[in-house]
C-alpha atoms as a PDB file:
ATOM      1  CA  UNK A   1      48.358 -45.408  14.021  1.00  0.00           C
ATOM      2  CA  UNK A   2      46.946 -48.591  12.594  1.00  0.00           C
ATOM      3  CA  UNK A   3      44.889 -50.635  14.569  1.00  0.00           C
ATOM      4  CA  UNK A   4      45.532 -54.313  14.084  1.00  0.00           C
ATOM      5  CA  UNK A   5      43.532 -57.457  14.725  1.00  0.00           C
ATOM      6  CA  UNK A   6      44.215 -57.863  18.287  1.00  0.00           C
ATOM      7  CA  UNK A   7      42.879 -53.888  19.033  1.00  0.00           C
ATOM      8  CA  UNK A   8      39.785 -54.421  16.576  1.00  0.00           C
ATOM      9  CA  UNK A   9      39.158 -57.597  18.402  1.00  0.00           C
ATOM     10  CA  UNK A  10      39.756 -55.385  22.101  1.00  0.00           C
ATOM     11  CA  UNK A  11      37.272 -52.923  20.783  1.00  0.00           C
ATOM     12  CA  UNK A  12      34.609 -55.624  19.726  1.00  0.00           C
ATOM     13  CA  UNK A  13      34.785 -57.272  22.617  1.00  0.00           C
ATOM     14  CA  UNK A  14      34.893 -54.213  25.226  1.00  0.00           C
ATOM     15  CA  UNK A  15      32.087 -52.966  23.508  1.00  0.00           C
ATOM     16  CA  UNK A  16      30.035 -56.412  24.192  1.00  0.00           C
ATOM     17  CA  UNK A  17      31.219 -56.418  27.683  1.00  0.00           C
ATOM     18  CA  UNK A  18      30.009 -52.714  28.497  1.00  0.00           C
ATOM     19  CA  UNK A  19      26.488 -53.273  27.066  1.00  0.00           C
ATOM     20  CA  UNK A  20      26.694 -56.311  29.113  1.00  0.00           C
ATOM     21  CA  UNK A  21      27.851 -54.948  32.276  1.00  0.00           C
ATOM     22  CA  UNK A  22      25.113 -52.038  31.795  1.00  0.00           C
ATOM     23  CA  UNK A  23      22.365 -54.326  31.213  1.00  0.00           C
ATOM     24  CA  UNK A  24      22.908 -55.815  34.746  1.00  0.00           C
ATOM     25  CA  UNK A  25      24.398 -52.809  36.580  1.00  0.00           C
ATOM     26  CA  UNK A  26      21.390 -50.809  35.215  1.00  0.00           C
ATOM     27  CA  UNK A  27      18.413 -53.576  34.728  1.00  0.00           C
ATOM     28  CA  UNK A  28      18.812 -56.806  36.759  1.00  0.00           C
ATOM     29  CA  UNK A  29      21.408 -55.993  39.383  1.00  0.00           C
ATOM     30  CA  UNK A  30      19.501 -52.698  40.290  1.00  0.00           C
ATOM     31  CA  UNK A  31      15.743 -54.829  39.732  1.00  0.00           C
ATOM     32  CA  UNK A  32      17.292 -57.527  42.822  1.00  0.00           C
ATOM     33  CA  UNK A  33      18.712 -54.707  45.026  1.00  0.00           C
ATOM     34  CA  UNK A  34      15.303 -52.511  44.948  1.00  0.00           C
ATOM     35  CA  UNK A  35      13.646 -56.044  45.530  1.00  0.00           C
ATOM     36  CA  UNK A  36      15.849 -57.377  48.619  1.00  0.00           C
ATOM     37  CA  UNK A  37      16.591 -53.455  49.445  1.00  0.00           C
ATOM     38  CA  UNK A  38      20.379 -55.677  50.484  1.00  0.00           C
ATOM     39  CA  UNK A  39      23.154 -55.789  47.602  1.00  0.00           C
ATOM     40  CA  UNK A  40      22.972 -58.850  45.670  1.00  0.00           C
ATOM     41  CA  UNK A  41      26.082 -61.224  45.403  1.00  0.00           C
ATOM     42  CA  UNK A  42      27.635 -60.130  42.760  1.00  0.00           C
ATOM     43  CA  UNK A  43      27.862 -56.421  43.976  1.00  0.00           C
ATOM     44  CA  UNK A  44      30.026 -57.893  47.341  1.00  0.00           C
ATOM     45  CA  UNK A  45      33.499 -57.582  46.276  1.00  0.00           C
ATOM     46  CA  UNK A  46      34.790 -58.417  49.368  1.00  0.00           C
ATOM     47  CA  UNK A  47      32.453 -61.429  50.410  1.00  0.00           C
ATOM     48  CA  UNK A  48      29.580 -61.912  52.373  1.00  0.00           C
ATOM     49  CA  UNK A  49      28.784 -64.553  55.247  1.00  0.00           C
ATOM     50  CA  UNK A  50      26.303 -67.731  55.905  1.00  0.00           C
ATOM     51  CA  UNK A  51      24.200 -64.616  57.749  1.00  0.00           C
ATOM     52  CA  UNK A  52      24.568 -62.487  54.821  1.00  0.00           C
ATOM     53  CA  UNK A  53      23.127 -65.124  52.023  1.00  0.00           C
ATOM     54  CA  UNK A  54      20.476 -66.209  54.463  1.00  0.00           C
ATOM     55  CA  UNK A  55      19.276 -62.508  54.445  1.00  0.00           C
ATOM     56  CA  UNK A  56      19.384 -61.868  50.771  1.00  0.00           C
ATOM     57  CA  UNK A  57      17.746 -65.028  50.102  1.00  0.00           C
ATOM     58  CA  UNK A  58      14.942 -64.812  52.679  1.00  0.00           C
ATOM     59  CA  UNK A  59      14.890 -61.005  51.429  1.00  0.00           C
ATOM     60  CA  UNK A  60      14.434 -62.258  47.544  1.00  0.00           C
ATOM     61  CA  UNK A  61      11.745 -64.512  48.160  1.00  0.00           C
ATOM     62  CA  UNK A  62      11.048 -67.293  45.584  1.00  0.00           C
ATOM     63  CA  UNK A  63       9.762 -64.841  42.592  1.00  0.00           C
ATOM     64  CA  UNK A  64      13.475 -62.728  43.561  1.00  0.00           C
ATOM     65  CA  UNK A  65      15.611 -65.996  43.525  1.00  0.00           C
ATOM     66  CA  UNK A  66      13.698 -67.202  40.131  1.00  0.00           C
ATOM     67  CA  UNK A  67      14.689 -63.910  38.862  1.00  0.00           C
ATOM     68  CA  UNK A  68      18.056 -63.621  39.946  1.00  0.00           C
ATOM     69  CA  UNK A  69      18.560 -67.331  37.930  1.00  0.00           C
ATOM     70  CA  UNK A  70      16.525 -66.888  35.065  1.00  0.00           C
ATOM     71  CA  UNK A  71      17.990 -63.431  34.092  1.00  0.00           C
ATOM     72  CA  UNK A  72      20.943 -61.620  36.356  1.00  0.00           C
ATOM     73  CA  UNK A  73      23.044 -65.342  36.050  1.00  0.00           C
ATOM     74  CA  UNK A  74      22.468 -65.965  32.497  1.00  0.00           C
ATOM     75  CA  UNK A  75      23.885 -62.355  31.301  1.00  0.00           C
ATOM     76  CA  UNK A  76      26.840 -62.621  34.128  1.00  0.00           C
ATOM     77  CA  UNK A  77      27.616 -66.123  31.917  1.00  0.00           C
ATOM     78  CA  UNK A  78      28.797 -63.774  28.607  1.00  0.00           C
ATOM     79  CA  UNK A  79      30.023 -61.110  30.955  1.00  0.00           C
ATOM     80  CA  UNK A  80      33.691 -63.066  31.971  1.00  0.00           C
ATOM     81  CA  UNK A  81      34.931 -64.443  28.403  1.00  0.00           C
ATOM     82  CA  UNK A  82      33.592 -60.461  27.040  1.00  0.00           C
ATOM     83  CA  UNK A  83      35.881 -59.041  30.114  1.00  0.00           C
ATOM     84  CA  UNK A  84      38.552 -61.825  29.535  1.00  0.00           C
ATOM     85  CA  UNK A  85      38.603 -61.437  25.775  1.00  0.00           C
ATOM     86  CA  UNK A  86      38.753 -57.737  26.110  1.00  0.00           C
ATOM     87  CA  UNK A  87      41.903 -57.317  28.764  1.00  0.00           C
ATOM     88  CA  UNK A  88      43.549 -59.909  26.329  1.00  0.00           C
ATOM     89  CA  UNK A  89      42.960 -58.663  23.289  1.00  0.00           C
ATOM     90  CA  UNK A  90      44.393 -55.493  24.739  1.00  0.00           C
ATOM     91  CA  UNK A  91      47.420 -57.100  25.366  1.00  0.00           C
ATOM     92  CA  UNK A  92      47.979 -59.139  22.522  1.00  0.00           C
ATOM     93  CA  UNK A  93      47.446 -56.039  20.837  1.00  0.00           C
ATOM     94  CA  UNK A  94      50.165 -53.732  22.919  1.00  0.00           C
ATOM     95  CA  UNK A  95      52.593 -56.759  23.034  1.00  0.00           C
ATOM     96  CA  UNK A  96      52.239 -57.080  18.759  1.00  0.00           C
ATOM     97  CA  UNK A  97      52.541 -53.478  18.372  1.00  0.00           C
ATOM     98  CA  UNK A  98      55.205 -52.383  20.762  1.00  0.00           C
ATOM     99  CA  UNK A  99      56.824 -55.017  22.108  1.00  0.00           C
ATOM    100  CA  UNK A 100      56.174 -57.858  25.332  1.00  0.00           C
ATOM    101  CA  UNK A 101      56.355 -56.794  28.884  1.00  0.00           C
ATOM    102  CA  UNK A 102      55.844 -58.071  32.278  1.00  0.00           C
ATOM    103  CA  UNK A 103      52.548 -56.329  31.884  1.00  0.00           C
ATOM    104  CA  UNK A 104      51.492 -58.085  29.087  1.00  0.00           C
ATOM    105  CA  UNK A 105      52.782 -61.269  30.195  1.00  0.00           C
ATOM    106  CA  UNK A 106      50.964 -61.474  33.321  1.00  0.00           C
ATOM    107  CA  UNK A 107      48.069 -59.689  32.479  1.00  0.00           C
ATOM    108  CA  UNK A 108      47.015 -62.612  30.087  1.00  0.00           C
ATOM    109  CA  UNK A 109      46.565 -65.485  32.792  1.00  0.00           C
ATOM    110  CA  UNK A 110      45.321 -62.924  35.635  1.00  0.00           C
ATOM    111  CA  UNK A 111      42.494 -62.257  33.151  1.00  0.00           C
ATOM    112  CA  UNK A 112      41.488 -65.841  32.393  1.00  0.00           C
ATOM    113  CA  UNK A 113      41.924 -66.567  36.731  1.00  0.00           C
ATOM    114  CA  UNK A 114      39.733 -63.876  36.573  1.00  0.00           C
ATOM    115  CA  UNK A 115      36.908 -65.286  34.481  1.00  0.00           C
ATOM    116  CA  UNK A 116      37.104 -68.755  35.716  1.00  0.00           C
ATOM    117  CA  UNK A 117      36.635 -67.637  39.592  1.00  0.00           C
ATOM    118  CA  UNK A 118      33.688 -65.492  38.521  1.00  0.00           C
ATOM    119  CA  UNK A 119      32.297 -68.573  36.789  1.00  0.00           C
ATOM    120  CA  UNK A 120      32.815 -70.367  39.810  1.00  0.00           C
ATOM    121  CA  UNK A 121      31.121 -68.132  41.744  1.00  0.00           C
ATOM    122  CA  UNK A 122      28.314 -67.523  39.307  1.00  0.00           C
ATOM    123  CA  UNK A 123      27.853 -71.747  39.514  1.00  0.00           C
ATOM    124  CA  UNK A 124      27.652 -71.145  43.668  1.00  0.00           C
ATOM    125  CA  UNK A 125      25.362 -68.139  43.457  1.00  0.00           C
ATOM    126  CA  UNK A 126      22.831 -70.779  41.089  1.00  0.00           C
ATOM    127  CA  UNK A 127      23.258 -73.012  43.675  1.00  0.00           C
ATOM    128  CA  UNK A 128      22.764 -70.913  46.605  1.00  0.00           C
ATOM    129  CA  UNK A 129      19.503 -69.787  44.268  1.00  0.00           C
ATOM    130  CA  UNK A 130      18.126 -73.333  44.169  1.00  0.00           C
ATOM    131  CA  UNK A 131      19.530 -74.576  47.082  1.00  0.00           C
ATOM    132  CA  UNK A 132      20.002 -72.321  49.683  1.00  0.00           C
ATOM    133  CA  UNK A 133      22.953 -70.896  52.008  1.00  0.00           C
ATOM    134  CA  UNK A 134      24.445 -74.184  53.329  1.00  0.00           C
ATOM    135  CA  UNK A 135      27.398 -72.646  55.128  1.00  0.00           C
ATOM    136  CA  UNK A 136      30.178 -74.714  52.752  1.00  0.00           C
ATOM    137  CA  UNK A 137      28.797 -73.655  49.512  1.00  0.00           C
ATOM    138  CA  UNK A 138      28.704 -69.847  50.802  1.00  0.00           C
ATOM    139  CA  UNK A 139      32.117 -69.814  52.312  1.00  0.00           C
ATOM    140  CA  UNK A 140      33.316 -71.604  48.674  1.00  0.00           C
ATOM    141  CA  UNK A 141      31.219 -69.037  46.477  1.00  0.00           C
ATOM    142  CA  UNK A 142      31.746 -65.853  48.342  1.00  0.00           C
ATOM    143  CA  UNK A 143      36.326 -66.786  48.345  1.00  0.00           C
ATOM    144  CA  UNK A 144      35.571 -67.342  44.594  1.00  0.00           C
ATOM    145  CA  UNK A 145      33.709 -63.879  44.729  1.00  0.00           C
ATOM    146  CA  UNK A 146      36.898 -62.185  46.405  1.00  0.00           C
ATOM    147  CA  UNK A 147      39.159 -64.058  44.188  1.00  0.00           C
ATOM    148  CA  UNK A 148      37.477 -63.045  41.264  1.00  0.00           C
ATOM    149  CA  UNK A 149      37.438 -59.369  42.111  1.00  0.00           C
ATOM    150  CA  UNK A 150      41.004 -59.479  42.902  1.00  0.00           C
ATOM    151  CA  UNK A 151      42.141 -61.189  39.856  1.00  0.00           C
ATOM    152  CA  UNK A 152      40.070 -58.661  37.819  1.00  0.00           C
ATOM    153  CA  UNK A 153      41.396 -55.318  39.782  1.00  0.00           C
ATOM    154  CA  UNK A 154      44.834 -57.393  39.317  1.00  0.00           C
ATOM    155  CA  UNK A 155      44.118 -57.767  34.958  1.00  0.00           C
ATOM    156  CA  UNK A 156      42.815 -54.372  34.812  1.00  0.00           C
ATOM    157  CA  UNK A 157      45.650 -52.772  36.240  1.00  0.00           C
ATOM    158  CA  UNK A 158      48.237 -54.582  34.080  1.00  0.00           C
ATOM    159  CA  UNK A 159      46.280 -53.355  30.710  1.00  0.00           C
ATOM    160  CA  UNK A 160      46.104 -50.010  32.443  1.00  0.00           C
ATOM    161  CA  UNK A 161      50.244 -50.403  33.005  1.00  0.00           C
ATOM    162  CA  UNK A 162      50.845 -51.973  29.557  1.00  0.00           C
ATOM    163  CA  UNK A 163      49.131 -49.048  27.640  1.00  0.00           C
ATOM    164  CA  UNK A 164      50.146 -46.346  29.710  1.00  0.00           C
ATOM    165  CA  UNK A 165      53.819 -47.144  29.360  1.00  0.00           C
ATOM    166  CA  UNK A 166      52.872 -46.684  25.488  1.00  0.00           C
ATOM    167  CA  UNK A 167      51.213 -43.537  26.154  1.00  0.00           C
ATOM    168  CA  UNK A 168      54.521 -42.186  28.413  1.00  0.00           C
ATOM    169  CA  UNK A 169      56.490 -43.420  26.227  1.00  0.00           C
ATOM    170  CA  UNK A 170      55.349 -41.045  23.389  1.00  0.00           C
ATOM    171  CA  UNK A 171      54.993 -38.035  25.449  1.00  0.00           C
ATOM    172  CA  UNK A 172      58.570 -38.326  25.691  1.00  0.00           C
ATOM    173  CA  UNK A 173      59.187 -38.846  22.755  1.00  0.00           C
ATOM    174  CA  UNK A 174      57.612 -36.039  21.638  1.00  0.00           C
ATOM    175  CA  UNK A 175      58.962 -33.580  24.308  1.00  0.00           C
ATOM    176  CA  UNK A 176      62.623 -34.906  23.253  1.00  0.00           C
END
């Protein structure tokens, strides 16, 4: 099988996104989590409180916080459009090559929700940074932090559905 702009373009992409992703899973999200010995924002899925921020804030100390916005928050800025640009060029590429489905209709604007909550909450974690953990700006960030990891299992899942009705598809076919 041929792969055609939009798969090229997935595999670019995904590639940029994993080295990405492993940079900060391995490097600067696993630096601030030795540091604070508490997970840092963007490893809380499913939110944190006013309490919570406090802690890893107090926990981070000034040299932590500087760190967390002069290197974690700059590589989470390319990590969104990489993850966005991947799921879509996925899909672009599935719908081209075998067709549109409800899959790849939906999984287009669930990925770019996706990216624009996590920049959202990447602007609120900089702001927490500098700022601190006024109660309105953590209750804000950490929704767009659940939102964002929604929306992402949400994208994921319809790339997952778009390309394994492909894959089933051929089984079949070749079983027939």
């Amino acid at each position: 099988m041929k792969i055609g702009h939009s798969g090229k373009a997935a595999i670019l992409f995904g590639l940029g996104a994993m080295m990405i992703y492993l940079v900060m899973f391995l490097g600067t999200l696993r630096y601030l989590t030795d540091l604070a010995v508490v997970l840092p924002f963007d490893l809380r899925p499913t939110g944190y409180s006013q309490v919570d921020a406090a802690v890893l804030l107090e926990a981070l100390g000034e040299a932590g916080r500087q760190y967390y916005l002069m290197r974690q928050v700059p590589l989470d800025t390319l990590y969104p459009a990489l993850l966005a640009l991947t799921l879509i060029s996925t899909l672009r590429w599935r719908a081209a090559e075998f067709g549109p489905t409800l899959m790849t209709s939906i999984g287009v604007p669930l990925a770019i929700l996706a990216a624009t909550f996590d920049y959202l909450e990447n602007l609120g974690i900089g702001l927490m940074l500098l700022f601190g953990a006024d109660p309105t700006l953590v209750q804000a960030t950490s929704t767009a932090t659940m939102l964002k990891s929604a929306l992402t299992s949400a994208a994921i899942l319809a790339v997952v559905a778009a390309v394994a009705a492909v894959l089933l598809r051929r089984m079949s076919r070749q079983r027939a």
